[in-house]
C-alpha atoms as a PDB file:
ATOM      1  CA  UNK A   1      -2.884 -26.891  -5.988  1.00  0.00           C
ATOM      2  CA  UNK A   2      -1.475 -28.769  -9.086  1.00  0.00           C
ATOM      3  CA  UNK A   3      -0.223 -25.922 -12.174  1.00  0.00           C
ATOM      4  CA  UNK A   4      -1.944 -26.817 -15.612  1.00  0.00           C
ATOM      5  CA  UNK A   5       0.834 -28.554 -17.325  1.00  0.00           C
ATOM      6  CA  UNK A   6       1.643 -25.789 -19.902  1.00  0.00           C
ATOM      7  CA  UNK A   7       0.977 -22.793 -17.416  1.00  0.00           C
ATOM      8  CA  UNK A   8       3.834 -24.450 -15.515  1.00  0.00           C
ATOM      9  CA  UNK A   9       6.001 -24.641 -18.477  1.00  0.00           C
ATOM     10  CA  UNK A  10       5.693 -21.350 -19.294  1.00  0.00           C
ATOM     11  CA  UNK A  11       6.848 -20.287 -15.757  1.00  0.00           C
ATOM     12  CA  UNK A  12       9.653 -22.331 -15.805  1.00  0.00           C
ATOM     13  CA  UNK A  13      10.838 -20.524 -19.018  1.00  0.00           C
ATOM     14  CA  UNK A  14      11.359 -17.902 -16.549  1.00  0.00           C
ATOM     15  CA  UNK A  15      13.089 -19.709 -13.942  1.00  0.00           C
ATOM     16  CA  UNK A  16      14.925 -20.768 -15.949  1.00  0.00           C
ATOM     17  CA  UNK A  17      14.271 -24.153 -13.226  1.00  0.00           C
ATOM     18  CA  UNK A  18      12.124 -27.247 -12.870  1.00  0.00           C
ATOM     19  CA  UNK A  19       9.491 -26.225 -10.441  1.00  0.00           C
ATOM     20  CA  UNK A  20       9.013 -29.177  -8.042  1.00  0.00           C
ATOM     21  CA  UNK A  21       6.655 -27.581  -5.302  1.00  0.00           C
ATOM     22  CA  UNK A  22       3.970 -25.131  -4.577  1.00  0.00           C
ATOM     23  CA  UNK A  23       3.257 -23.840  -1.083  1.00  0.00           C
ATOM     24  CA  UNK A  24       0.602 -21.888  -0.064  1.00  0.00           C
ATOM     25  CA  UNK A  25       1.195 -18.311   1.330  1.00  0.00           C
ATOM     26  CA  UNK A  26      -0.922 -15.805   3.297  1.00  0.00           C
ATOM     27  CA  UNK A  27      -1.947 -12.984   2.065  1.00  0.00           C
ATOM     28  CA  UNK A  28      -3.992 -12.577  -1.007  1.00  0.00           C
ATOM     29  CA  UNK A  29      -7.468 -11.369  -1.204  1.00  0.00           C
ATOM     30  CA  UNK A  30      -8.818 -11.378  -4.492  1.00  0.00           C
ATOM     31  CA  UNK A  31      -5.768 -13.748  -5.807  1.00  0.00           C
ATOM     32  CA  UNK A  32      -4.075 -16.707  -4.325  1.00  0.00           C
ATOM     33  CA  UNK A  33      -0.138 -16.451  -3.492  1.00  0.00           C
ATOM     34  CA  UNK A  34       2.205 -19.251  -3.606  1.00  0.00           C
ATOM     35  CA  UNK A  35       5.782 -20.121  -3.419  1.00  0.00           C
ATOM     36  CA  UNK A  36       6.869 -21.581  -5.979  1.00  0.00           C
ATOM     37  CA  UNK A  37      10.387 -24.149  -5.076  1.00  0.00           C
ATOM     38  CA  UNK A  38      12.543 -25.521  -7.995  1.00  0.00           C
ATOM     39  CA  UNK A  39      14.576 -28.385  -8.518  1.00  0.00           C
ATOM     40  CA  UNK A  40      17.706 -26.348  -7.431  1.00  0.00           C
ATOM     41  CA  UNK A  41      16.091 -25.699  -3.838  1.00  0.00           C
ATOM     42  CA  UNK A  42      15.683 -21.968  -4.733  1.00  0.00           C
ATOM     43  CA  UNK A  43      12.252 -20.027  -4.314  1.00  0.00           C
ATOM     44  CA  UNK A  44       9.786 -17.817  -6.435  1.00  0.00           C
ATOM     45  CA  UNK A  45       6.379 -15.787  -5.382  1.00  0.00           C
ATOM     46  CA  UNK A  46       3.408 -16.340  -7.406  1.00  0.00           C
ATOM     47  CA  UNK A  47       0.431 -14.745  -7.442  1.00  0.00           C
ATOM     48  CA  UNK A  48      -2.836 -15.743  -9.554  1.00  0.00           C
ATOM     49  CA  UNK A  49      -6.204 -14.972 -10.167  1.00  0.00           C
ATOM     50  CA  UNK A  50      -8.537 -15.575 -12.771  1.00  0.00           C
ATOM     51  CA  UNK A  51      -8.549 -12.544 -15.307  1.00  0.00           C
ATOM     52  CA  UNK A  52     -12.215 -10.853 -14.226  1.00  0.00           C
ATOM     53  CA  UNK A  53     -10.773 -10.541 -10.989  1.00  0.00           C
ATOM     54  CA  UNK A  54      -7.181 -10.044 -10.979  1.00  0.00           C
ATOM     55  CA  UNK A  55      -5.919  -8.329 -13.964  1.00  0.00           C
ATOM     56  CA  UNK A  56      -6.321  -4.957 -12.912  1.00  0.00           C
ATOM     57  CA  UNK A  57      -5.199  -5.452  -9.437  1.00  0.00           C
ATOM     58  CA  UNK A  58      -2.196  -7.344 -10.631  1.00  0.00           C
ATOM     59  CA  UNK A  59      -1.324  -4.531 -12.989  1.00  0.00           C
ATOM     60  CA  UNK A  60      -1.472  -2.263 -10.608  1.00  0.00           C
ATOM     61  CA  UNK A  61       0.658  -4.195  -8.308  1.00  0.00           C
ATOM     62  CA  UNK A  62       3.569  -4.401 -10.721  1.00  0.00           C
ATOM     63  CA  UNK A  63       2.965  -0.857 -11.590  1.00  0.00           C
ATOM     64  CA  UNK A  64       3.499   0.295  -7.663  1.00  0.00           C
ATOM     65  CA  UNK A  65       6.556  -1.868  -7.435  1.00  0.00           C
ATOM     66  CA  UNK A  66       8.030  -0.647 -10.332  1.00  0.00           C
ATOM     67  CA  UNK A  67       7.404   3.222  -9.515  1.00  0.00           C
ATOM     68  CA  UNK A  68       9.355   2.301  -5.938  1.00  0.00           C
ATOM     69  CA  UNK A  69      11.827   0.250  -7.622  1.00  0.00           C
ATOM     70  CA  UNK A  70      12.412   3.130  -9.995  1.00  0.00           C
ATOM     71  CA  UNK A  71      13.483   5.533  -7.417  1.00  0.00           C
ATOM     72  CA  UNK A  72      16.114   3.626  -6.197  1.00  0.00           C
ATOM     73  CA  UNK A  73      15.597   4.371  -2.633  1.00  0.00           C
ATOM     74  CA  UNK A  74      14.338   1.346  -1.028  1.00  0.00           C
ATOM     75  CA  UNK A  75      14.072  -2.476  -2.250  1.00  0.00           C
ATOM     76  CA  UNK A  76      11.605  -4.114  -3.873  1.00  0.00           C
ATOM     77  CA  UNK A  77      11.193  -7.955  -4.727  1.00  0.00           C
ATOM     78  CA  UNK A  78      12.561  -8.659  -8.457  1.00  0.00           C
ATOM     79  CA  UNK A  79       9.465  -9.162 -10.857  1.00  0.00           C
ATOM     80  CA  UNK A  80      10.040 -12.152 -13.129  1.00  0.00           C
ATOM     81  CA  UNK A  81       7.189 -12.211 -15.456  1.00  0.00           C
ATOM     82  CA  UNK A  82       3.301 -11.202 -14.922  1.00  0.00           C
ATOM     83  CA  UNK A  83       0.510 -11.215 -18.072  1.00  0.00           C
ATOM     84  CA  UNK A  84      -2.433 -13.448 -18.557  1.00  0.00           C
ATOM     85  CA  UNK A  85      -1.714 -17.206 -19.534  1.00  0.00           C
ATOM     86  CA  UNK A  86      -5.356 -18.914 -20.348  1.00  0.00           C
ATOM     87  CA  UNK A  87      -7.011 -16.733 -18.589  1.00  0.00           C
ATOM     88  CA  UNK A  88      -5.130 -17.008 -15.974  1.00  0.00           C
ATOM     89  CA  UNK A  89      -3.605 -13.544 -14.791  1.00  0.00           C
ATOM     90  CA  UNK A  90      -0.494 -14.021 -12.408  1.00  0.00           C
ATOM     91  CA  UNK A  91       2.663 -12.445 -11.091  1.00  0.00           C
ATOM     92  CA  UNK A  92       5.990 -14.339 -11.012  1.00  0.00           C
ATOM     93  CA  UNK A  93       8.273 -12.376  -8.630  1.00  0.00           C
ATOM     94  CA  UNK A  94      11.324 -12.825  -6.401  1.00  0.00           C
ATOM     95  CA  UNK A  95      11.114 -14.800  -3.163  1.00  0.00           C
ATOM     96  CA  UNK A  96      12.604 -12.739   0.296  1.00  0.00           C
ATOM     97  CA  UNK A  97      13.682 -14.825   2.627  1.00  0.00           C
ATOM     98  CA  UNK A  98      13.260 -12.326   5.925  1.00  0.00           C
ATOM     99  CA  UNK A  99      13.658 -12.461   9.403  1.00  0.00           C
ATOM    100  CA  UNK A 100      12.190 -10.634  12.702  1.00  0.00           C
ATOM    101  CA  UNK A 101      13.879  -6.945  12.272  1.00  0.00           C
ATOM    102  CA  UNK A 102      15.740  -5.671  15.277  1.00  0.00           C
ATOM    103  CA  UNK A 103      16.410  -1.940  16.121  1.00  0.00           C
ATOM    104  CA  UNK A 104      19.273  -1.581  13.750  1.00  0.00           C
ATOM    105  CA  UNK A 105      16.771  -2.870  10.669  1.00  0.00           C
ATOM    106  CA  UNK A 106      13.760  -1.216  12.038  1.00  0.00           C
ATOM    107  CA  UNK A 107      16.510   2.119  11.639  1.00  0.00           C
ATOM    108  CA  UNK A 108      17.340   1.503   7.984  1.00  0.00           C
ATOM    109  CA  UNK A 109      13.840   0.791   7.250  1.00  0.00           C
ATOM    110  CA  UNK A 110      13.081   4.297   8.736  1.00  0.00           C
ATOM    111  CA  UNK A 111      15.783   6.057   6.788  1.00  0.00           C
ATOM    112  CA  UNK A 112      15.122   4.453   3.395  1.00  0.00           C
ATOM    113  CA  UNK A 113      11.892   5.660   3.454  1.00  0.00           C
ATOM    114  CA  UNK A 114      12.316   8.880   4.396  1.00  0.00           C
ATOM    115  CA  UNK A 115      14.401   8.969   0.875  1.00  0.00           C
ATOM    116  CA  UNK A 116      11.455   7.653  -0.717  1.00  0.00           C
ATOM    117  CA  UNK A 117       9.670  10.240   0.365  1.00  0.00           C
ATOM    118  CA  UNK A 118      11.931  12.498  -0.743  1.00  0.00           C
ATOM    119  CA  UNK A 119      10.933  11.561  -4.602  1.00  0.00           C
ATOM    120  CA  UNK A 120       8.674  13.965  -5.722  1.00  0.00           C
ATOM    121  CA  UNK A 121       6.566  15.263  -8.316  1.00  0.00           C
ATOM    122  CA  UNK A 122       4.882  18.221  -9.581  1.00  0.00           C
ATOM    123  CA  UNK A 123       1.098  17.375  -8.779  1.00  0.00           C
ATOM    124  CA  UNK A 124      -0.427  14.887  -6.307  1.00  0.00           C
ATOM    125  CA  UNK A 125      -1.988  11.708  -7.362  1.00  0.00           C
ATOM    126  CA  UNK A 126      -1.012   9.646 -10.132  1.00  0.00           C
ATOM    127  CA  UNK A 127      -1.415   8.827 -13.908  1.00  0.00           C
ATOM    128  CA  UNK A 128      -3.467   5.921 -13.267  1.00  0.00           C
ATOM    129  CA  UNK A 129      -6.064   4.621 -10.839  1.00  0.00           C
ATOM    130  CA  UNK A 130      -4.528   1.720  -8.666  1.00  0.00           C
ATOM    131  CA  UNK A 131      -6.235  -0.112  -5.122  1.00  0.00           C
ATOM    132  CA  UNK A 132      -6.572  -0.103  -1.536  1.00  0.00           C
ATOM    133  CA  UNK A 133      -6.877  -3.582  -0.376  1.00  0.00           C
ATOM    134  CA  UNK A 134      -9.913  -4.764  -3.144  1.00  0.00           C
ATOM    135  CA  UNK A 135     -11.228  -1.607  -3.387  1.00  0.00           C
ATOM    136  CA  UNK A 136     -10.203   0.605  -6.564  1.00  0.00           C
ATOM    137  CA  UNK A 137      -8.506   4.305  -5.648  1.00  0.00           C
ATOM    138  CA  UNK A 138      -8.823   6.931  -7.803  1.00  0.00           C
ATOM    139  CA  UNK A 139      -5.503   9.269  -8.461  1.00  0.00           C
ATOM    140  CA  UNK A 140      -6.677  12.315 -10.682  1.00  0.00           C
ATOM    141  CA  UNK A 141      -3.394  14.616 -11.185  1.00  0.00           C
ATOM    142  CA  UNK A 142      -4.445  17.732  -8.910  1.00  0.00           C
ATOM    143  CA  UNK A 143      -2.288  20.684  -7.921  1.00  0.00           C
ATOM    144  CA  UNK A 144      -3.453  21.005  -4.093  1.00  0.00           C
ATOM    145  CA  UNK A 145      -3.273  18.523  -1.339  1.00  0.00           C
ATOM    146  CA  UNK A 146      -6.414  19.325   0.778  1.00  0.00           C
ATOM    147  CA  UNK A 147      -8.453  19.740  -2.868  1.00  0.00           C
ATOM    148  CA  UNK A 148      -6.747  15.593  -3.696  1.00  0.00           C
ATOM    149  CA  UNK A 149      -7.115  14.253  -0.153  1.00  0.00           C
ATOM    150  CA  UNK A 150     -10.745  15.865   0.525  1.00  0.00           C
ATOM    151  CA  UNK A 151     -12.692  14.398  -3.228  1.00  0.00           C
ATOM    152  CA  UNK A 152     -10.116  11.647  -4.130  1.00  0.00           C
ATOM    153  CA  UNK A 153      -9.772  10.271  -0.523  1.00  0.00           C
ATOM    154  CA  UNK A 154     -12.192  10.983   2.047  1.00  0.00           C
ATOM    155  CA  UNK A 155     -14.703  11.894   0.025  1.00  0.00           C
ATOM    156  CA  UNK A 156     -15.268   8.779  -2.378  1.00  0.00           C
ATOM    157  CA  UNK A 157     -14.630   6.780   1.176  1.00  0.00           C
ATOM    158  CA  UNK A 158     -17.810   8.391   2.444  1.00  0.00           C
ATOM    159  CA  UNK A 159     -20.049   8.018  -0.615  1.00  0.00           C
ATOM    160  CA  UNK A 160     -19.207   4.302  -0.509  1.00  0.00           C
ATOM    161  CA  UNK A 161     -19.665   3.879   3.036  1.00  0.00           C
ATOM    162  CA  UNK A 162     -22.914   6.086   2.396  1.00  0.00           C
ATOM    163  CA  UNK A 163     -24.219   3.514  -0.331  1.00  0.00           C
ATOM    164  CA  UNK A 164     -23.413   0.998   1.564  1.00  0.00           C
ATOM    165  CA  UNK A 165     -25.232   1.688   4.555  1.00  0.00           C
ATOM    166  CA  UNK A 166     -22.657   2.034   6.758  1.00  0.00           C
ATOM    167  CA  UNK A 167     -22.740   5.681   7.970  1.00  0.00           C
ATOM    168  CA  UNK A 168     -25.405   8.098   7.772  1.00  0.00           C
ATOM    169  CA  UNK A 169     -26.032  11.387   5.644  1.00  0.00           C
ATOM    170  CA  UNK A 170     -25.848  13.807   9.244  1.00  0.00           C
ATOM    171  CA  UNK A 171     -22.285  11.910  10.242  1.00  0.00           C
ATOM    172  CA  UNK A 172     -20.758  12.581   7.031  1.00  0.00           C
ATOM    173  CA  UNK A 173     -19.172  16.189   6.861  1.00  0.00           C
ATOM    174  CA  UNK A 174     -19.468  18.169   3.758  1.00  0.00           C
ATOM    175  CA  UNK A 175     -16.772  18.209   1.251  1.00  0.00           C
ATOM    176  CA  UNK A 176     -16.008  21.951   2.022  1.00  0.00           C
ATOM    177  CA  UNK A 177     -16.016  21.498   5.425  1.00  0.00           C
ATOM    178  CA  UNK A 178     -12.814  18.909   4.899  1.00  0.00           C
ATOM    179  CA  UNK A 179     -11.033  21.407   2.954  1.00  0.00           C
ATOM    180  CA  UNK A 180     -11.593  23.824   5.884  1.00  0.00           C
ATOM    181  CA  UNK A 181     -10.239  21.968   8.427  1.00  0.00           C
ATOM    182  CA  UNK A 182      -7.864  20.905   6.341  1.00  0.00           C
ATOM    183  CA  UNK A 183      -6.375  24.073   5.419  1.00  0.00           C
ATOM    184  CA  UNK A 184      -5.540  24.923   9.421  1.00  0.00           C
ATOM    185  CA  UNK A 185      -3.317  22.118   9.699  1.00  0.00           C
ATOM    186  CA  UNK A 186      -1.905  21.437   6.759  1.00  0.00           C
ATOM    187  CA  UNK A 187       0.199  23.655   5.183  1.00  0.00           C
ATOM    188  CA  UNK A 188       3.136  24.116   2.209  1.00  0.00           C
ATOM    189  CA  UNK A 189       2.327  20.253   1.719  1.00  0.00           C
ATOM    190  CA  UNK A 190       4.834  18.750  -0.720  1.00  0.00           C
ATOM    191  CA  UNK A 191       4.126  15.542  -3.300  1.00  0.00           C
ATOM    192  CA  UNK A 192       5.940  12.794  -2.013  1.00  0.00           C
ATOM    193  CA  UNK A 193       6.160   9.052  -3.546  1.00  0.00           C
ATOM    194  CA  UNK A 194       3.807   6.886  -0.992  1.00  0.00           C
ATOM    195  CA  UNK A 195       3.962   3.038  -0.589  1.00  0.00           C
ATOM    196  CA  UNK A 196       0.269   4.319   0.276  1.00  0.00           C
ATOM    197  CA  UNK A 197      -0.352   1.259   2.751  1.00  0.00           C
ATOM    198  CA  UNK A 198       2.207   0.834   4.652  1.00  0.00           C
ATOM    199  CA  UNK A 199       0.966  -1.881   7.595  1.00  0.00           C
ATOM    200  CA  UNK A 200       3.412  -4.120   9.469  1.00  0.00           C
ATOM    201  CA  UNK A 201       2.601  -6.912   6.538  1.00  0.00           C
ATOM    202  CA  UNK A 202       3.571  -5.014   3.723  1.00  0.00           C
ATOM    203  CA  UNK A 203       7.126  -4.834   4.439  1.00  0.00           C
ATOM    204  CA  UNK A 204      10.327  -7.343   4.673  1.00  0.00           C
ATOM    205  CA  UNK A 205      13.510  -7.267   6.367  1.00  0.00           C
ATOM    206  CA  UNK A 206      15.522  -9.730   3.926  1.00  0.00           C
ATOM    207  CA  UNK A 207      17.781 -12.114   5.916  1.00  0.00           C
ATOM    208  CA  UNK A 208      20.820  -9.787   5.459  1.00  0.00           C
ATOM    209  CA  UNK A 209      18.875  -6.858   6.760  1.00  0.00           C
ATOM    210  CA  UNK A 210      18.221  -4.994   3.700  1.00  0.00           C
ATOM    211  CA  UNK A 211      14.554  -3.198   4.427  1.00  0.00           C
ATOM    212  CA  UNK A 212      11.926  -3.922   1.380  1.00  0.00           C
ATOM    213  CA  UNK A 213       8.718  -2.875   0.428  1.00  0.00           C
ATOM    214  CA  UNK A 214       5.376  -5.314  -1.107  1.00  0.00           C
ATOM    215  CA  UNK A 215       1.778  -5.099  -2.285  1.00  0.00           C
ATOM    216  CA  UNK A 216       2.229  -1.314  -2.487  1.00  0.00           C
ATOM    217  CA  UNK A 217      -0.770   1.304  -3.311  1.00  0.00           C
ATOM    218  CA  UNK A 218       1.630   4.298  -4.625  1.00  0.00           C
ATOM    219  CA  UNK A 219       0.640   7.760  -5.323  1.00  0.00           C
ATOM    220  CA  UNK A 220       2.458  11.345  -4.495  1.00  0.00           C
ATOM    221  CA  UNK A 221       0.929  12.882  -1.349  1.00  0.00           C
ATOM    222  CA  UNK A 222       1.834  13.744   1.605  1.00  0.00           C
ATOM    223  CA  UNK A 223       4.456  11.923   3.286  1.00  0.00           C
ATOM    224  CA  UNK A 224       2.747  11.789   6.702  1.00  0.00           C
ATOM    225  CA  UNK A 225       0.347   9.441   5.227  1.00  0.00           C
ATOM    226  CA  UNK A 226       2.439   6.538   5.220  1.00  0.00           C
ATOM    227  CA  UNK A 227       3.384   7.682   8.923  1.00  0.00           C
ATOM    228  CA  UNK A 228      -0.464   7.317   9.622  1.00  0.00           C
ATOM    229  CA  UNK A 229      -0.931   3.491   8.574  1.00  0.00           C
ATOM    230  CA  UNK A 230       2.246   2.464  10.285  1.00  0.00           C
ATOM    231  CA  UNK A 231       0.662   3.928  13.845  1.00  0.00           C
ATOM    232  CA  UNK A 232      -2.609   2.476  13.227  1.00  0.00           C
ATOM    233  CA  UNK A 233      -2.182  -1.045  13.666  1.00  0.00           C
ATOM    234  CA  UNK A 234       0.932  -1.040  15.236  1.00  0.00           C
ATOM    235  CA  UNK A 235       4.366  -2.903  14.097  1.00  0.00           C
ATOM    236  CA  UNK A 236       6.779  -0.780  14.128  1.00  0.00           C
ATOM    237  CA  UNK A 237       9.680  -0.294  16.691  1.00  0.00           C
ATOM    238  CA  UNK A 238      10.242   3.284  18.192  1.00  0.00           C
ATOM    239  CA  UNK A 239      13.474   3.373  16.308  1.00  0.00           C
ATOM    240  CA  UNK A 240      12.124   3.373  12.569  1.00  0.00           C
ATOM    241  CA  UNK A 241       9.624   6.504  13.513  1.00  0.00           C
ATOM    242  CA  UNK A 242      13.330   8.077  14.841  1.00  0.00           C
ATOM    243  CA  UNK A 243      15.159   7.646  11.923  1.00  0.00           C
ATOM    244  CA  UNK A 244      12.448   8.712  10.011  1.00  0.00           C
ATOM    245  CA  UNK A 245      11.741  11.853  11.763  1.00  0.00           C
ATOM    246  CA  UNK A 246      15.638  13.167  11.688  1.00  0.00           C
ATOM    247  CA  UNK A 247      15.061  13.453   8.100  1.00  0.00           C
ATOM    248  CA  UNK A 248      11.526  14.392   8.080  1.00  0.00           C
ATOM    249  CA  UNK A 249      10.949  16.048  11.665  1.00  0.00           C
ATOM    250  CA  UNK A 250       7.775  16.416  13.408  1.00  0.00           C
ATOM    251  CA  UNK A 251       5.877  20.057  12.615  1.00  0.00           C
ATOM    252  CA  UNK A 252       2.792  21.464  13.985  1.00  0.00           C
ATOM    253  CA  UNK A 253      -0.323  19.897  14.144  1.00  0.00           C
ATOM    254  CA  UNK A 254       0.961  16.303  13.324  1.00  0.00           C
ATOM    255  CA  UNK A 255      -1.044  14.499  15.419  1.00  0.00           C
ATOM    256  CA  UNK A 256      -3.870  15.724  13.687  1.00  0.00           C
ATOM    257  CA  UNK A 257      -2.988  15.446  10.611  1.00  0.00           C
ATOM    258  CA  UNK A 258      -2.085  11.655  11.490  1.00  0.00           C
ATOM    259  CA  UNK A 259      -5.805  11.017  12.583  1.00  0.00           C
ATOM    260  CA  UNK A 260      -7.288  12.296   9.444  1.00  0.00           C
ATOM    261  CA  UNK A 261      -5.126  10.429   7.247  1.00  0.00           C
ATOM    262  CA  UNK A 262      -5.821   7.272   9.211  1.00  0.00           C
ATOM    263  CA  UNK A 263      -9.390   8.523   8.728  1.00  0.00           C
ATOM    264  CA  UNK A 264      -9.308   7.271   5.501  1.00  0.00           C
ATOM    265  CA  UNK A 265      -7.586   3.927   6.250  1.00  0.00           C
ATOM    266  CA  UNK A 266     -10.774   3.631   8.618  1.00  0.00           C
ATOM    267  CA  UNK A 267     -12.904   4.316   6.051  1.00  0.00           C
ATOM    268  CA  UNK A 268     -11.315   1.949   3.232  1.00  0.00           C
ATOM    269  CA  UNK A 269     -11.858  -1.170   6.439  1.00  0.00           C
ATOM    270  CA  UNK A 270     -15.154   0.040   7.102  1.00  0.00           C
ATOM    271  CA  UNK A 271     -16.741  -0.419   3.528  1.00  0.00           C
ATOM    272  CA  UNK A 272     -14.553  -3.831   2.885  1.00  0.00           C
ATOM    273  CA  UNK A 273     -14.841  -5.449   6.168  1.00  0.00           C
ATOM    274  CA  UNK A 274     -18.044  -3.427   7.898  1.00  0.00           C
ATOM    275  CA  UNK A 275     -19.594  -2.206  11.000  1.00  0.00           C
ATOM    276  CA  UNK A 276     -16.761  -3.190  13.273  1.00  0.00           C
ATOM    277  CA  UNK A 277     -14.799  -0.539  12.268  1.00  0.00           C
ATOM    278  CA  UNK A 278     -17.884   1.861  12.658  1.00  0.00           C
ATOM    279  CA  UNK A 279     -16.608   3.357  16.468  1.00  0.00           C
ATOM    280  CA  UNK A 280     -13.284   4.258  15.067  1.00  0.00           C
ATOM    281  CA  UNK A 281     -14.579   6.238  12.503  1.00  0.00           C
ATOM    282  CA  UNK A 282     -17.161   7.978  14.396  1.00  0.00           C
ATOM    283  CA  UNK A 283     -14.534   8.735  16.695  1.00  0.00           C
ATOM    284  CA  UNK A 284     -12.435  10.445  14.686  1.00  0.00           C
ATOM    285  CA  UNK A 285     -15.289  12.473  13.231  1.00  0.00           C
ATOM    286  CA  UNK A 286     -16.760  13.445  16.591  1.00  0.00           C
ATOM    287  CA  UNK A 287     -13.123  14.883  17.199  1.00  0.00           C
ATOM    288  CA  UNK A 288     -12.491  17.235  14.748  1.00  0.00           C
ATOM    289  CA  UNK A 289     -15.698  17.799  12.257  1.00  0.00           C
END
C-alpha cells in the first residue's frame, strides 16, 4: 500500500523520520495494521481505517491503552499520534520488537498483572462504551457484579445471538436466573482494571523481557475474567497462572466462575464468527442453567 503523499507527511511530523517502508501486519479486523520503517532503520505501528468504520474503535483503542498505561503496572506500546487525516482515521504507535517468552517472562507477565488487577474502582464498568473484537460493549457504571455481568454481558450476548438466529428463545436462560446462579458462586467480588481480552495475541514479551499489553477491551470487573480468556484458547505457560495466583489465589467455586465468564467470550465468537461456536455454548449452558 502506497501513503497519500500528505497523509505521509503528516506522520513523519511525528517521527520525527523519513518513512521509507510499509509492511503489512496481522491482525486487524475492521482496520488494516502496518509497520511503518524509517530512513534510520527504526519501526512504528500503524493502524487505519476509513472514518465510518474505524473511528470509534480506534478511540476506544487508545482509550484502553491509556487507562493501562495510566496505572503504571504493566507496559503498554507508546502512542505517537491517532485522529482523522482526510478521512482517514489511524493510530501511530510504538513498534515492540518481541520474542517467544520463556518461564521467567511468562512469570513477570503473571505478576504484572496481578498488579493490574489490583487497580480498582468504586463501581464496575466504565465511563464509556468500548469493543469486543468488532462488536460494541456496553459499560454502564453499576454497583454489583452479578447485576453488570448478567444485563451488560451475558445478557446483550444473548439478545444478539437471539436476533441473529443463532440460539433459540428455550436455550437462553432468563436474566434472573443468571443473577441466581450467579450469586452462589460469586461472592464479595471486587472492581478490578481488566485488559478484558486477554488471548495469547494480545500480549508481547519485548526483546528484553519486559511483559506488555495490546488491542485491550478495559473495564473494572472481576479479575477472574481475564483468567477466563487466557484458559480458553490456550497460550499461556503454567508459570504465568502461578505467579498470578500467589497474589490472587484460587477461592471456591473458580472453576465455575471461569466457565461463565468464558461464557461470554463464547458468546461474543458466536454472533461475529457463527454456528461453529454453537456446541461450546450449549455446553456450557447445559452445565449449569
Amino acid at each position: 500500500m502506497l501513503l497519500p503523499k500528505d497523509f505521509k507527511y503528516h506522520l513523519e511530523s511525528f517521527l520525527n523520520n523519513t518513512i521509507i517502508g510499509l509492511h503489512t501486519l496481522s491482525g486487524g479486523d475492521t482496520s488494516s495494521v502496518f509497520k511503518i520503517e524509517t530512513s534510520s532503520k527504526e519501526f512504528a505501528v500503524l493502524k487505519l481505517g476509513t472514518y465510518k468504520t474505524s473511528n470509534n474503535l480506534l478511540n476506544a483503542e487508545v482509550n484502553g491503552l491509556r487507562c493501562i498505561a495510566n496505572s503504571k503496572t504493566i507496559r503498554t506500546p507508546e502512542i505517537y499520534s491517532y485522529g482523522v487525516f482526510n478521512e482517514l482515521t489511524y493510530l501511530l504507535m510504538e513498534y515492540v520488537p518481541s520474542k517467544r517468552p520463556n518461564k521467567e517472562d511468562f512469570s513477570r507477565l503473571g505478576q504484572q498483572l496481578a498488579q493490574l488487577h489490583k487497580h480498582s474502582s468504586e463501581s464496575f464498568g466504565l465511563e464509556s462504551p468500548n469493543y469486543i473484537g468488532r462488536l460494541e460493549q456496553q459499560n454502564d457504571l453499576t454497583d454489583s457484579w452479578i447485576d453488570f455481568f448478567s444485563e451488560y454481558r451475558l445478557g446483550i450476548q444473548f439478545k444478539l445471538a437471539l436476533s441473529k438466529g443463532l440460539l433459540k428463545t428455550s436455550e437462553v436462560p432468563a436474566i434472573a436466573s443468571i443473577k441466581s446462579y450467579l450469586e452462589s458462586i460469586c461472592h464479595n467480588i471486587k472492581p478490578s482494571l481488566l485488559h478484558g481480552d486477554l488471548w495469547s495475541g494480545n500480549y508481547l514479551i519485548a526483546t528484553n523481557g519486559t511483559p506488555y499489553l495490546i488491542d485491550p477491551s478495559v473495564y473494572y470487573g472481576h479479575a477472574e475474567i481475564d483468567m477466563a480468556m487466557s484458559k480458553l484458547f490456550g497460550g499461556f505457560d503454567a508459570s504465568f497462572y502461578e505467579a498470578y495466583h500467589n497474589e490472587f489465589p484460587i477461592t471456591e467455586h473458580f472453576q465455575a466462575r471461569i466457565e461463565i465468564y468464558q461464557l461470554y467470550y463464547l458468546l461474543v465468537h458466536l454472533n461475529m464468527f457463527g454456528s461453529s461456536y454453537y456446541t461450546s455454548v450449549k455446553q456450557i449452558l447445559n452445565k449449569h442453567f
